[in-house]
PDB file of N, CA and C in Angstrom:
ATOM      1  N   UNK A   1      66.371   6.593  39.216  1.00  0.00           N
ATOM      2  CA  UNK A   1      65.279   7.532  39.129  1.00  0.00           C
ATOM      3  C   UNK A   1      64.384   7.122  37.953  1.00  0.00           C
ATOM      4  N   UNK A   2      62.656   7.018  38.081  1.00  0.00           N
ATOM      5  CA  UNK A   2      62.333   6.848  37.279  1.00  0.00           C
ATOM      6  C   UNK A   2      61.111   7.942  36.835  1.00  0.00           C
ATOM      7  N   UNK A   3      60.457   8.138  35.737  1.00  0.00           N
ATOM      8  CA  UNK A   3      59.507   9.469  35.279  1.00  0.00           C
ATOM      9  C   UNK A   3      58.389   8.675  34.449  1.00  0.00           C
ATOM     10  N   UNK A   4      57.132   8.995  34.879  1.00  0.00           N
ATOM     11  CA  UNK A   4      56.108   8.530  34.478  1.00  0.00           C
ATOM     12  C   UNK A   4      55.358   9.201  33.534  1.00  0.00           C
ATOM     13  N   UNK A   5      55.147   8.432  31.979  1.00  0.00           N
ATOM     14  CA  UNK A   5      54.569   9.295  30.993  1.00  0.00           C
ATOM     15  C   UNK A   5      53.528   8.861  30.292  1.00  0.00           C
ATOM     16  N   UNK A   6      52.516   9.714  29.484  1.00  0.00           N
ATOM     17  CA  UNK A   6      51.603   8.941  28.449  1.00  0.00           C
ATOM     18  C   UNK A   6      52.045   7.692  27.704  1.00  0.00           C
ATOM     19  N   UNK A   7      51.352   6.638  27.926  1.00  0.00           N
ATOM     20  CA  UNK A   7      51.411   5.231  26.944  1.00  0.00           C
ATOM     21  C   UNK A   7      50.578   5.875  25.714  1.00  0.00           C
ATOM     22  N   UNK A   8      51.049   5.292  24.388  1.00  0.00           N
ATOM     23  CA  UNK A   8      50.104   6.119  23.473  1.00  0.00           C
ATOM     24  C   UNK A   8      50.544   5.481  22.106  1.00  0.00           C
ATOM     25  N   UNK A   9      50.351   5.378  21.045  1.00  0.00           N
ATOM     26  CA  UNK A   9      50.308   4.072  20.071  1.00  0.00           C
ATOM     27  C   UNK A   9      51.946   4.045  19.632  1.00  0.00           C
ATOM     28  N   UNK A  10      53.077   4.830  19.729  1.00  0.00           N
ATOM     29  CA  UNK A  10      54.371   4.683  19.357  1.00  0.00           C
ATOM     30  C   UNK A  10      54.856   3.448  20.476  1.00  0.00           C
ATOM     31  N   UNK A  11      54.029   3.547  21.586  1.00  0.00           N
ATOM     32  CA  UNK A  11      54.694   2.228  22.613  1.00  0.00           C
ATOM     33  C   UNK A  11      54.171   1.138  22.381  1.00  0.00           C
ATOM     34  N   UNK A  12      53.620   1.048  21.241  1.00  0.00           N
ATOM     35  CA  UNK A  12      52.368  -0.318  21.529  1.00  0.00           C
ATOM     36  C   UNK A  12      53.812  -1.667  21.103  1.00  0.00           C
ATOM     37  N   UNK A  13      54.115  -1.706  19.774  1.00  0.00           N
ATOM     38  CA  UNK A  13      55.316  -2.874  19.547  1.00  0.00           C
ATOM     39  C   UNK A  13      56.794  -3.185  21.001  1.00  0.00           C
ATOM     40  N   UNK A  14      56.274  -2.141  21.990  1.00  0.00           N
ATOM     41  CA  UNK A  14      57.649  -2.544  22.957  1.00  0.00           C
ATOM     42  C   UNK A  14      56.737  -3.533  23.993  1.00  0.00           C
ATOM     43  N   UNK A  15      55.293  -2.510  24.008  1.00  0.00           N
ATOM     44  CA  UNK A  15      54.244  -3.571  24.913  1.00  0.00           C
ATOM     45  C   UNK A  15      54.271  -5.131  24.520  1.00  0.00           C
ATOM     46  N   UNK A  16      53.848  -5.198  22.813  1.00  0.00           N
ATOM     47  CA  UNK A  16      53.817  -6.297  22.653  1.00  0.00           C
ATOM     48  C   UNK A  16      54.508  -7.307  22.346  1.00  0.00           C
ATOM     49  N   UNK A  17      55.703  -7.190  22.431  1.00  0.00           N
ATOM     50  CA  UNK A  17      57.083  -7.564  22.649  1.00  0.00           C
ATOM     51  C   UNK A  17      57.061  -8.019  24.216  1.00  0.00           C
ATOM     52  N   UNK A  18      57.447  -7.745  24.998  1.00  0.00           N
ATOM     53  CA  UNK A  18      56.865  -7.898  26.368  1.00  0.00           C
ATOM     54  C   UNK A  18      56.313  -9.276  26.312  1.00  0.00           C
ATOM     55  N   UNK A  19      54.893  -8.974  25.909  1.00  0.00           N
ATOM     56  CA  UNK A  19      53.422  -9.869  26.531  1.00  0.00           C
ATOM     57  C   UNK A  19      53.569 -11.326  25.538  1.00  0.00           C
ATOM     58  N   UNK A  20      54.345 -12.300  26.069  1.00  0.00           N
ATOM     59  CA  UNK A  20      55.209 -13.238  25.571  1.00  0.00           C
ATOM     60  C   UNK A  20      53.946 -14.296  26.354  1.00  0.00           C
ATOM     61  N   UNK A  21      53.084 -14.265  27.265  1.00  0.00           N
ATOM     62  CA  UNK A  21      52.349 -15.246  27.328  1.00  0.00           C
ATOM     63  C   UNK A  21      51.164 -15.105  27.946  1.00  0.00           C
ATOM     64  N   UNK A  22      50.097 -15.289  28.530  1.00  0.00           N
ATOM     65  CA  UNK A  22      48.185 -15.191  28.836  1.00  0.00           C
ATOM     66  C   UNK A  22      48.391 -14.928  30.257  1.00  0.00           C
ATOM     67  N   UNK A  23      49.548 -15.483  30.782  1.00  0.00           N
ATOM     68  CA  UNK A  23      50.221 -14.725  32.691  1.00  0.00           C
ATOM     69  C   UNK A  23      50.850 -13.811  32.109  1.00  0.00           C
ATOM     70  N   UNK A  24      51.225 -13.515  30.973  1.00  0.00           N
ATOM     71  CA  UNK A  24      51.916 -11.834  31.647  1.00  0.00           C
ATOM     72  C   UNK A  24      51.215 -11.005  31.567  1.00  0.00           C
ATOM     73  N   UNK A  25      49.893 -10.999  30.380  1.00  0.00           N
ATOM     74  CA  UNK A  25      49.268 -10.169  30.227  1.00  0.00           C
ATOM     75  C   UNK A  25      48.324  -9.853  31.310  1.00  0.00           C
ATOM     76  N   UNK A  26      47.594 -11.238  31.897  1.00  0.00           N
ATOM     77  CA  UNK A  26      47.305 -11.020  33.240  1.00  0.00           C
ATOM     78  C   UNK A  26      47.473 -10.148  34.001  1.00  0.00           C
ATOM     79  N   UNK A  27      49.258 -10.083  34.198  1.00  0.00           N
ATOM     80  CA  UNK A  27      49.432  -9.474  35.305  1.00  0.00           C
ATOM     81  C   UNK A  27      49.646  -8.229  35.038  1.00  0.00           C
ATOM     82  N   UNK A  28      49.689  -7.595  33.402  1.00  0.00           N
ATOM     83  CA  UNK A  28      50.016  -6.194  33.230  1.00  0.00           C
ATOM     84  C   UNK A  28      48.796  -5.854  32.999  1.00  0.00           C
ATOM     85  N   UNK A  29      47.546  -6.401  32.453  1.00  0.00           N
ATOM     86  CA  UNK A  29      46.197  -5.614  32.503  1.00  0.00           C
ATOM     87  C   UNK A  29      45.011  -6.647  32.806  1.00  0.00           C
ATOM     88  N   UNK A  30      45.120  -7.414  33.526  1.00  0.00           N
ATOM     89  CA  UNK A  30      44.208  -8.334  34.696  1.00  0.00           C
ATOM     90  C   UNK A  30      43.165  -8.589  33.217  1.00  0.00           C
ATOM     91  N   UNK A  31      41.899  -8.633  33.284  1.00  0.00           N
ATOM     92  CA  UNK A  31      41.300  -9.786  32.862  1.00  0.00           C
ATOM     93  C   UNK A  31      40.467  -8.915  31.004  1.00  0.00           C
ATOM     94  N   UNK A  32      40.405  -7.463  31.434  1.00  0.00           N
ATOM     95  CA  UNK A  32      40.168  -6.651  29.836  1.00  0.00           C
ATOM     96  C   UNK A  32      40.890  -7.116  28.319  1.00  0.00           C
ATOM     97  N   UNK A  33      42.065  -7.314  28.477  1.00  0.00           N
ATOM     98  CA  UNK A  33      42.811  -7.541  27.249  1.00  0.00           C
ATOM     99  C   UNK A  33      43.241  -9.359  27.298  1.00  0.00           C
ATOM    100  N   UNK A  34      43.394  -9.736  26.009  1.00  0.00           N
ATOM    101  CA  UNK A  34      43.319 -11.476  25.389  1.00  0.00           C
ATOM    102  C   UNK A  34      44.816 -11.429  24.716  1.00  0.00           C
ATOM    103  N   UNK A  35      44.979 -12.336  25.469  1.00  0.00           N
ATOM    104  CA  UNK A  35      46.386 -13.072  24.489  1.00  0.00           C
ATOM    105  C   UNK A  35      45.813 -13.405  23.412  1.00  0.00           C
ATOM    106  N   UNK A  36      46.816 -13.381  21.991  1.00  0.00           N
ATOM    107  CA  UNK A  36      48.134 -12.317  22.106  1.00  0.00           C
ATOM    108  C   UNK A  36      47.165 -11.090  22.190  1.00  0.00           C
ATOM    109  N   UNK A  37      48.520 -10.154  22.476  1.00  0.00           N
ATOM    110  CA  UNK A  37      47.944  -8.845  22.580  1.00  0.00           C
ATOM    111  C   UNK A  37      47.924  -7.886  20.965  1.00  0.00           C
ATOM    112  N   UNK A  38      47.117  -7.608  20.553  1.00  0.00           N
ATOM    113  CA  UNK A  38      46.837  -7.132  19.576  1.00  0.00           C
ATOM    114  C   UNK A  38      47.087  -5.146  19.556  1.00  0.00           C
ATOM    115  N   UNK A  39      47.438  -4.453  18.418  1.00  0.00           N
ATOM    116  CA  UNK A  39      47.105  -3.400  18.389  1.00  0.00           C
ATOM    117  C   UNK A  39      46.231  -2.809  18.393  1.00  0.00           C
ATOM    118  N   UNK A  40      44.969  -3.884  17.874  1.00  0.00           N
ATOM    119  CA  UNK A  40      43.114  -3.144  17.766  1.00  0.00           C
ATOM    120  C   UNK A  40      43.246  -3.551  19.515  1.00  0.00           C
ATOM    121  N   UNK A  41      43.063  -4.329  20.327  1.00  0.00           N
ATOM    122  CA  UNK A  41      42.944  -4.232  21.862  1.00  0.00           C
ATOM    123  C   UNK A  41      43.276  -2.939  22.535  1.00  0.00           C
ATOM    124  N   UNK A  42      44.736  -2.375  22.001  1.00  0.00           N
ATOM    125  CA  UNK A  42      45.463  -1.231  22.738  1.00  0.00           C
ATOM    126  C   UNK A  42      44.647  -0.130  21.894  1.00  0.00           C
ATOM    127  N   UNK A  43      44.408   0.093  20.687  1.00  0.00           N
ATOM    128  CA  UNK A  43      43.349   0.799  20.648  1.00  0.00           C
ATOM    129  C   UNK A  43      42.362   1.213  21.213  1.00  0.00           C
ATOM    130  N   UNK A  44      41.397  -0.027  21.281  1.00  0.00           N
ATOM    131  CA  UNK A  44      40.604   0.421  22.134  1.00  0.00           C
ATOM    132  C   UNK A  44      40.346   0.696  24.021  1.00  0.00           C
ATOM    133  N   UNK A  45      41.290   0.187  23.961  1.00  0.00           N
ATOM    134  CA  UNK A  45      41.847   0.659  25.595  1.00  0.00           C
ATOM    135  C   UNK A  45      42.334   2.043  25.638  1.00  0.00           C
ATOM    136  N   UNK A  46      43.021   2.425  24.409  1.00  0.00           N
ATOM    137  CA  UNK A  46      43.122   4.265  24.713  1.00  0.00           C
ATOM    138  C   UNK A  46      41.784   4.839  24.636  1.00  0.00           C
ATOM    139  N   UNK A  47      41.055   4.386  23.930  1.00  0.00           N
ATOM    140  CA  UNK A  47      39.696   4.827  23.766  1.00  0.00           C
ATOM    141  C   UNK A  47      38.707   5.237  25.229  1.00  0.00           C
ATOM    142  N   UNK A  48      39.297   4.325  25.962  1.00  0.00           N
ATOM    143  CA  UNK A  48      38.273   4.527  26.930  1.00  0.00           C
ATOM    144  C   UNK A  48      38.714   5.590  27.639  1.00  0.00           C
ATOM    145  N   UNK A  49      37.798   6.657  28.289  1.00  0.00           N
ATOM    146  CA  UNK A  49      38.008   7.726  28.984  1.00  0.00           C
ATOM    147  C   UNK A  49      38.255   7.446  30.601  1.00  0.00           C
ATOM    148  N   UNK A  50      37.775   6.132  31.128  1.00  0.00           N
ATOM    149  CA  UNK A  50      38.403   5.541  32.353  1.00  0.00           C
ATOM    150  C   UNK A  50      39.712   5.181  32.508  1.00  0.00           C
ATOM    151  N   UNK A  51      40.677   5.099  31.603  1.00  0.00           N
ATOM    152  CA  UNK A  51      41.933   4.555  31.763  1.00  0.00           C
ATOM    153  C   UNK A  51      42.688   5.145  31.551  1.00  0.00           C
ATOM    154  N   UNK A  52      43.693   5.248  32.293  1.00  0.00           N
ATOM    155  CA  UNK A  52      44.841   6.072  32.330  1.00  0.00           C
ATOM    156  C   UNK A  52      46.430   5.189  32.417  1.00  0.00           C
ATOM    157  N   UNK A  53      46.482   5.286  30.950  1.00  0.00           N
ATOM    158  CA  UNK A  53      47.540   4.587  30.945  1.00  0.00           C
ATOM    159  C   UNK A  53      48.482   5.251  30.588  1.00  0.00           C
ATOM    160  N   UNK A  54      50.204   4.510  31.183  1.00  0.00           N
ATOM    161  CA  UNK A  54      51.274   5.324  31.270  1.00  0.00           C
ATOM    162  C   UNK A  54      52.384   4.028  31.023  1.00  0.00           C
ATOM    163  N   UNK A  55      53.880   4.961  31.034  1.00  0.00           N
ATOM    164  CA  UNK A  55      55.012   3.574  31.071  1.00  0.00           C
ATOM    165  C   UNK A  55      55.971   4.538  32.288  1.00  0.00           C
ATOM    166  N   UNK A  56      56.576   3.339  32.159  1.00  0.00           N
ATOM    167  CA  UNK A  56      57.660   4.005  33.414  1.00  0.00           C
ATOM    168  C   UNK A  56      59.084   3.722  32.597  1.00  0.00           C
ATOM    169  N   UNK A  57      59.595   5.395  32.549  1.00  0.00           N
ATOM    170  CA  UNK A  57      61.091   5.497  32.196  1.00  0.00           C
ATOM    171  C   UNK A  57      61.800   5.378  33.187  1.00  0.00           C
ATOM    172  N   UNK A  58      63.215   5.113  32.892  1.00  0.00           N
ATOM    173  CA  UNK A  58      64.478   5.040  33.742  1.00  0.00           C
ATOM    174  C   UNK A  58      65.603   6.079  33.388  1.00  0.00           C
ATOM    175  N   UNK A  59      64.947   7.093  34.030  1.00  0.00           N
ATOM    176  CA  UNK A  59      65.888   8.612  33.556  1.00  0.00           C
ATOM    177  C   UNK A  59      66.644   8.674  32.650  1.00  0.00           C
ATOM    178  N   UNK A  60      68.048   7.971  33.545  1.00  0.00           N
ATOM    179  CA  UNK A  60      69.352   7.925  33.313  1.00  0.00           C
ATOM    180  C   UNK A  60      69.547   7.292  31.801  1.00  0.00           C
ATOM    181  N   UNK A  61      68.742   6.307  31.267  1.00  0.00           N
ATOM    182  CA  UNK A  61      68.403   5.417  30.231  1.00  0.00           C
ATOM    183  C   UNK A  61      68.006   6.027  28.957  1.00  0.00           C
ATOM    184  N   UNK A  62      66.954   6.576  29.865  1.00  0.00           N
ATOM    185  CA  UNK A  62      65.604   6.782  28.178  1.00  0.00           C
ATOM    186  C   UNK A  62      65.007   5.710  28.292  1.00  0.00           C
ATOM    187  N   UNK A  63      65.314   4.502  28.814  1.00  0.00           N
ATOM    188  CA  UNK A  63      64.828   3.555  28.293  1.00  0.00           C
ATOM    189  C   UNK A  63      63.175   3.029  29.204  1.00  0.00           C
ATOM    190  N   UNK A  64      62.238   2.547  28.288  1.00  0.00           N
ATOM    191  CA  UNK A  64      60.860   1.911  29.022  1.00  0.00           C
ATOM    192  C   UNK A  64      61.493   0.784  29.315  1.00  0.00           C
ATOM    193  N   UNK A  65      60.901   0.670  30.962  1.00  0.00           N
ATOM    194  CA  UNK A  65      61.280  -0.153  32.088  1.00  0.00           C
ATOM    195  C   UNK A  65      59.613  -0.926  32.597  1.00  0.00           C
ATOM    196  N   UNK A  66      58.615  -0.391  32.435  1.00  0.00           N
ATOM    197  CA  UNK A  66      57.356  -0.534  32.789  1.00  0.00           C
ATOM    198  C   UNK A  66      56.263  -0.401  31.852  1.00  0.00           C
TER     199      UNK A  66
END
């Protein structure tokens, strides 16, 4: 089972942990954000009022899976 919640600046070091190369980031936010991934980038991506960003938990876990 998994539960979908606000992404929001306490997730940013698991994001960028993750985004290990210029294809992954690709494929987690297509062509807006530049390797490496920076905290001023995820900044201003919360900023925008078009985006709705989230992570995906794994209930049973706690743990971010997405």
């Amino acid at each position: 089972m998994i539960r979908l919640e606000k992404f929001n600046r306490v997730d940013y070091p698991t994001l960028i942990s993750w985004v290990d190369s210029p294809e992954t980031l690709m494929q987690i936010a297509g062509p807006t954000l530049h390797f490496p991934l920076t905290q001023d980038q995820l900044d201003q991506s919360l900023r925008d009022p078009n985006r709705y960003p989230f992570k995906v938990v794994e209930v049973p876990s706690q743990k971010y899976i997405g």
